[in-house]
Protein backbone atom coordinates (compact mmCIF):
# COMPACT_ATOMS: atom_id res chain seq x y z
CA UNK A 1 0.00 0.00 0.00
CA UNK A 2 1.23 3.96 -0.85
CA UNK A 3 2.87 5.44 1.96
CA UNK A 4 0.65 8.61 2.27
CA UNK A 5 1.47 11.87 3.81
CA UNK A 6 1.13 12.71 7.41
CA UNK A 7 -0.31 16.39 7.29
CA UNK A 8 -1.02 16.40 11.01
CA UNK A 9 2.47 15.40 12.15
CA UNK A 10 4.40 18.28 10.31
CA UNK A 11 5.42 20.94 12.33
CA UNK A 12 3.90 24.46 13.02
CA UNK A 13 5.68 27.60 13.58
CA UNK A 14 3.28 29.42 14.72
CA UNK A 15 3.94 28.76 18.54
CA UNK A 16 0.39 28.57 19.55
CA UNK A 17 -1.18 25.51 21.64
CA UNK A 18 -4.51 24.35 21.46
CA UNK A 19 -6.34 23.84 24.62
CA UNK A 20 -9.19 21.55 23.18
CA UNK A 21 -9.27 19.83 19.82
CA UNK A 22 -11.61 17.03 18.47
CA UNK A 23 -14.86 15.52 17.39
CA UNK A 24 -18.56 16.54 18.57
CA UNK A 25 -21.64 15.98 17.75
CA UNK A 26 -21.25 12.40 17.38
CA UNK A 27 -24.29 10.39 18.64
CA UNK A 28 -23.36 6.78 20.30
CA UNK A 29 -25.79 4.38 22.36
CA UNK A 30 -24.92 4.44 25.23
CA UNK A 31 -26.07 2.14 28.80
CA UNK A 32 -27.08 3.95 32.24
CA UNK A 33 -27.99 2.21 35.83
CA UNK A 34 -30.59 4.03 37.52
CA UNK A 35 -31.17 3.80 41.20
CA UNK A 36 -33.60 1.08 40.85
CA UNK A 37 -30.71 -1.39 39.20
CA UNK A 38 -32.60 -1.19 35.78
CA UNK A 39 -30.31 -0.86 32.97
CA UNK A 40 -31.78 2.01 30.64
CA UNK A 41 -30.59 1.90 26.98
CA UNK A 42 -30.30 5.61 25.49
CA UNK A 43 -28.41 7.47 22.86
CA UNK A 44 -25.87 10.14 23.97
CA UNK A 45 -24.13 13.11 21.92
CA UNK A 46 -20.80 12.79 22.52
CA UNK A 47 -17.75 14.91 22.57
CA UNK A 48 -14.13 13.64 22.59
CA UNK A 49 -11.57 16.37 22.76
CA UNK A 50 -7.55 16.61 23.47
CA UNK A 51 -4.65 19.42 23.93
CA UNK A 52 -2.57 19.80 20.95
CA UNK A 53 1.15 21.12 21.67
CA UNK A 54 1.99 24.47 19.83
CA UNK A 55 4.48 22.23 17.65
CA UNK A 56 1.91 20.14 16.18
CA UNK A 57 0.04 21.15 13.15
CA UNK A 58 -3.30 18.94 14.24
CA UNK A 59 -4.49 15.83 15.72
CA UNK A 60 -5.83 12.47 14.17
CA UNK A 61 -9.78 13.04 14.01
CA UNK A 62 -10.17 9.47 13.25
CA UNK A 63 -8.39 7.91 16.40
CA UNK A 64 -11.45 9.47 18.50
CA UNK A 65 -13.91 7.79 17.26
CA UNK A 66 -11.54 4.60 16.91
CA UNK A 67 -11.08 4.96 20.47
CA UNK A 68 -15.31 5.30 21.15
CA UNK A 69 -16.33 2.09 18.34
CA UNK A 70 -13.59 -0.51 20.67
CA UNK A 71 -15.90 -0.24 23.10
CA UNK A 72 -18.21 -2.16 21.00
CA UNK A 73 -22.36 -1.32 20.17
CA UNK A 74 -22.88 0.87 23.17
CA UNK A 75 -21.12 2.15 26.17
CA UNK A 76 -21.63 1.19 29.29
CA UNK A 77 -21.77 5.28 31.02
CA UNK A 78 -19.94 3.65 34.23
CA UNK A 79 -16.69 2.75 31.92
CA UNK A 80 -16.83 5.92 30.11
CA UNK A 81 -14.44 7.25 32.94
CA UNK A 82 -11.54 5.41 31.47
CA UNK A 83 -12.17 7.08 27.94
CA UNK A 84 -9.90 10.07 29.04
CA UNK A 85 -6.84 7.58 29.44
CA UNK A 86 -7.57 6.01 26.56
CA UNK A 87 -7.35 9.00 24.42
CA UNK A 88 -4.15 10.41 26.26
CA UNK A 89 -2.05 6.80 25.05
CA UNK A 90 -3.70 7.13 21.60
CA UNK A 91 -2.95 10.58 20.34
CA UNK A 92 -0.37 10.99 22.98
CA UNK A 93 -1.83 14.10 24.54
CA UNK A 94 -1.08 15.58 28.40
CA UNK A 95 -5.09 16.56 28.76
CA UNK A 96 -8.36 14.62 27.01
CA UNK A 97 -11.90 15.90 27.81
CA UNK A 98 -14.98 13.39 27.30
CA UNK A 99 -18.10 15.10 27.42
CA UNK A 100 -21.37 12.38 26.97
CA UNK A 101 -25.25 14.20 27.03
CA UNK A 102 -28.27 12.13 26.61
CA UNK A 103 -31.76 12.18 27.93
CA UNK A 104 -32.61 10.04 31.16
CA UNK A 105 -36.30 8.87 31.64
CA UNK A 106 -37.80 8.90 34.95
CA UNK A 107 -41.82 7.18 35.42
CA UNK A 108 -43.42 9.03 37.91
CA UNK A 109 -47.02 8.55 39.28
CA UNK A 110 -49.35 12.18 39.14
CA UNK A 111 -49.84 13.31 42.51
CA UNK A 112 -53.87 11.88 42.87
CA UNK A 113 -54.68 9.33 40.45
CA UNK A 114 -51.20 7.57 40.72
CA UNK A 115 -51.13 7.13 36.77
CA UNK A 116 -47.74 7.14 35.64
CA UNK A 117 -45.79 8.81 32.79
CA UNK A 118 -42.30 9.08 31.06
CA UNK A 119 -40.37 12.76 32.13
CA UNK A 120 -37.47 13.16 30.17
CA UNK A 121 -34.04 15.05 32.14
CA UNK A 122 -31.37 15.91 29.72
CA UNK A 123 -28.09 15.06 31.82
CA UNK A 124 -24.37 15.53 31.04
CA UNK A 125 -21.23 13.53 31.95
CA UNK A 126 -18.12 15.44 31.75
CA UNK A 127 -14.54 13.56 32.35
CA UNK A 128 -11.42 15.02 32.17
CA UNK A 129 -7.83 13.59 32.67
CA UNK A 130 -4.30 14.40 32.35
CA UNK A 131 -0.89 12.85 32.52
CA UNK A 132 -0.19 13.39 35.42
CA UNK A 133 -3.02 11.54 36.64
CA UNK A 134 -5.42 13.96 37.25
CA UNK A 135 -9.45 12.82 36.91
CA UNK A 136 -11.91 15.57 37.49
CA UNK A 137 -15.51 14.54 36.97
CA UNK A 138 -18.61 16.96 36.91
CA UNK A 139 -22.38 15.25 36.56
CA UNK A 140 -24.69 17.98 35.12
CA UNK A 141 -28.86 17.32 35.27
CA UNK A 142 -31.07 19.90 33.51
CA UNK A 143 -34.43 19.64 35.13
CA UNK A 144 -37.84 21.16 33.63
CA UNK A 145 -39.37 22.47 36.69
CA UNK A 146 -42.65 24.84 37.60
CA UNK A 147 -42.41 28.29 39.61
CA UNK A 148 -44.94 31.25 40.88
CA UNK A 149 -44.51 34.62 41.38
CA UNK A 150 -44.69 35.55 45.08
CA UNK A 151 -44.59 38.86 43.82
CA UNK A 152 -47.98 38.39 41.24
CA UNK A 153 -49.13 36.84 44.31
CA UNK A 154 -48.93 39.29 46.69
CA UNK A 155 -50.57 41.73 44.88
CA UNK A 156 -53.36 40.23 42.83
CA UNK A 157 -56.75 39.59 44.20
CA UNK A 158 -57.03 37.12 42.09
CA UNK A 159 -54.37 34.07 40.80
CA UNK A 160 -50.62 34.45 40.34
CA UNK A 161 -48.70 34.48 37.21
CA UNK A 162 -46.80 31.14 37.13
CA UNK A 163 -45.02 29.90 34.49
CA UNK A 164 -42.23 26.63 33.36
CA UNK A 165 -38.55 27.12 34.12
CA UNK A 166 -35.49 24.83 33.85
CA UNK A 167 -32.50 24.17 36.22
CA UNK A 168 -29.11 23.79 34.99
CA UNK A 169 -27.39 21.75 37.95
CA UNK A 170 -23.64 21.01 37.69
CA UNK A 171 -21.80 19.16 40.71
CA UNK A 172 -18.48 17.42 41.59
CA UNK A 173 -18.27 14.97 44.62
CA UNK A 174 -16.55 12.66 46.79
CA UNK A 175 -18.70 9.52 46.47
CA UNK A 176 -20.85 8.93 43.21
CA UNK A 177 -24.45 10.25 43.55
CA UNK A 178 -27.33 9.49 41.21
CA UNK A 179 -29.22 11.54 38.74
CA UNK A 180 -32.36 10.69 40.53
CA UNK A 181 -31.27 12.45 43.55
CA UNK A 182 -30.13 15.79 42.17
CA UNK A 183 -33.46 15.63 39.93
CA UNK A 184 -35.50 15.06 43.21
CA UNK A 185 -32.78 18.01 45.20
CA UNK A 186 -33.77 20.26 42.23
CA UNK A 187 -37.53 19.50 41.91
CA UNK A 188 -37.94 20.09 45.62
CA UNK A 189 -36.37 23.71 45.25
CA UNK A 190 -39.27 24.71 42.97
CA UNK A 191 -42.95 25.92 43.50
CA UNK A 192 -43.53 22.52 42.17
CA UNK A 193 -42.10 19.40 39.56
CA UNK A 194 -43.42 18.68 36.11
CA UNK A 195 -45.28 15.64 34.83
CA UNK A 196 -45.93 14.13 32.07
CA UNK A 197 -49.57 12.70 32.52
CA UNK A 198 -52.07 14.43 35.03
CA UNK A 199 -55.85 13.91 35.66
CA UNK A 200 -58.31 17.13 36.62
CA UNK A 201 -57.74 15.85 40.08
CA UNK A 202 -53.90 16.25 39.47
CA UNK A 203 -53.90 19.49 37.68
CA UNK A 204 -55.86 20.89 40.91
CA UNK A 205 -53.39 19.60 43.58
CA UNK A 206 -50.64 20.93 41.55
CA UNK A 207 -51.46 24.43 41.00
CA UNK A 208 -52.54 24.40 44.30
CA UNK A 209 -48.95 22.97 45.24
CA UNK A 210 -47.37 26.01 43.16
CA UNK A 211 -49.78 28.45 44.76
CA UNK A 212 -48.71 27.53 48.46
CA UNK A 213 -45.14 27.44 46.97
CA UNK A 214 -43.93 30.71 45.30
CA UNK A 215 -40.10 31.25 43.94
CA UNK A 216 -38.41 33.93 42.29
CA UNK A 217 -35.50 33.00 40.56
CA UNK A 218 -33.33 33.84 43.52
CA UNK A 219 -35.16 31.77 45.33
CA UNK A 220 -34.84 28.97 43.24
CA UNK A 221 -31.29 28.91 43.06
CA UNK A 222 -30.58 29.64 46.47
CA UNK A 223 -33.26 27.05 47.56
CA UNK A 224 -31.03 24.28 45.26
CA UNK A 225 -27.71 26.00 46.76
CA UNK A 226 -28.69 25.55 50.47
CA UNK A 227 -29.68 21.90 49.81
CA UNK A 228 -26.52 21.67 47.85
CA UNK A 229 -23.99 22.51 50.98
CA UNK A 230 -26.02 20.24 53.02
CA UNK A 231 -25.13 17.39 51.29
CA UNK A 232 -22.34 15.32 52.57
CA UNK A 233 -20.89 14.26 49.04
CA UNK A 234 -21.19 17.67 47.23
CA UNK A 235 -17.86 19.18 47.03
CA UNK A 236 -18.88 22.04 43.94
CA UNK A 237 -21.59 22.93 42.37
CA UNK A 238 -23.10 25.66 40.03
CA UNK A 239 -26.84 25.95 40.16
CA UNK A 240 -28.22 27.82 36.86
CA UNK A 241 -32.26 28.82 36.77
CA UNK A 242 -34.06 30.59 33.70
CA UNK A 243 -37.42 30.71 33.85
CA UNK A 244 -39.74 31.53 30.95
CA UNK A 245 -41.94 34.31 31.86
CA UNK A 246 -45.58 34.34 31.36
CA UNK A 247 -46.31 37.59 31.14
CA UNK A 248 -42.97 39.44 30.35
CA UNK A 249 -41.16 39.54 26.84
CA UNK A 250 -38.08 38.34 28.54
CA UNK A 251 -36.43 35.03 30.63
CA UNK A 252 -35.40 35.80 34.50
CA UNK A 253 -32.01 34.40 35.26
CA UNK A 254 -30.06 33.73 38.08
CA UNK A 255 -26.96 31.79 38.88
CA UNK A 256 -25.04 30.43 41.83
CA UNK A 257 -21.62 28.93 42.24
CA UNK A 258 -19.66 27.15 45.07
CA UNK A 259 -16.62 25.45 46.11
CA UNK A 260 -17.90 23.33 49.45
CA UNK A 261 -14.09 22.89 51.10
């Protein structure tokens, strides 16, 4: 077979490094373990990144996904930790970043009738490694989630403006912790969690649970950011609420981050 030229190898004299270079985008099934022990099959979007030293022109694009296809027809998310390693030995990097999002199901039972339904959590698995044998990990959930106005509240004879927000939740931690839990941490920060199927009987209990219940933004975030330095395991987290006003032409925003040393 023709020897073919090695673009990537030859050198660059531009003396710039590259903190992050790779593939994204890339959609791979993938296996996660919920709390329950049930193994649930989904499909992630996947992002597979290393450093590239100043000298190099670029990196091999086909050695990521090399790296991703050995580990067969889907991933197993528990062994996606070793990915990092993997991709420091094959492209012989000193950092590699593996980023894996994918929706997580959850059935939960309306609040009356007890009839269940699917919610869907987008959630993100971030690894990153170096050579030196650094491993930082950071589990982020994003959770659809229901807030009212104490404000509308307070002043209206009548109702409050409520409306549907969601809750970017990033954390690191000392002993694994599962997606249910920070779902369930961030759910009970709101005026009240989102289902998927609900029955008049369900609709009432909820708005009423809203009602009794109001949040601002602020409150939201600080409500998930209290519970947050609470927990025993939680050694950083950044909290991230945008809510999708009812009545205004704009999103309210607010934001909280933390080391917990």
């Amino acid at each position: 077979m023709q020897e073919l030229t090695d673009t990537q190898n030859e050198p660059d004299d531009r003396n710039i490094a590259i903190d992050r270079v790779g593939v994204k985008a890339l959609r791979f099934p993938v296996e996660v373990c919920d709390k329950g022990g049930e193994v649930q099959k989904t499909v992630a979007m996947v992002s597979l990144a290393v450093d590239l030293p100043s000298h190099f022109k670029g990196t091999h694009m086909s050695r990521f996904v090399e790296v991703l296809n050995a580990h067969g027809n889907c991933l197993d998310v528990r062994s996606m930790a070793g990915l990092p390693r993997e991709l420091l030995e094959r492209l012989e990097a000193h950092r590699a970043h593996v980023e894996f999002q994918f929706p997580f199901f959850r059935s939960k039972e309306a609040p009356v009738t007890k009839k269940a339904g699917l919610v869907d959590y987008e959630v993100r698995f971030e690894v990153e490694a170096d050579k030196d044998g650094g491993v930082d990990f950071v589990v982020t959930v994003m959770v659809p989630v229901a807030t009212l106005c104490p404000c509308s509240k307070a002043i209206s004879d009548r109702g409050a403006h409520n409306q549907r927000g969601t809750v970017t939740y990033s954390v690191r931690f000392t002993e694994p912790v599962w997606i249910e839990d920070l779902v369930e941490l961030v759910e009970d920060s709101a005026s009240c969690e989102l289902y998927s199927l609900l029955k008049r009987q369900d609709e009432k209990a909820v708005t009423e649970r809203a009602y009794d219940n109001p949040v601002f933004v602020e409150d939201l975030v600080r409500n998930v950011a209290a519970r947050s330095n609470a927990h025993e395991n939680i050694t950083w987290y950044r909290v991230e609420a945008e809510n999708y006003e009812s009545i205004h032409n704009h999103n309210a925003y607010a934001v909280v981050e933390k080391h917990c040393d």
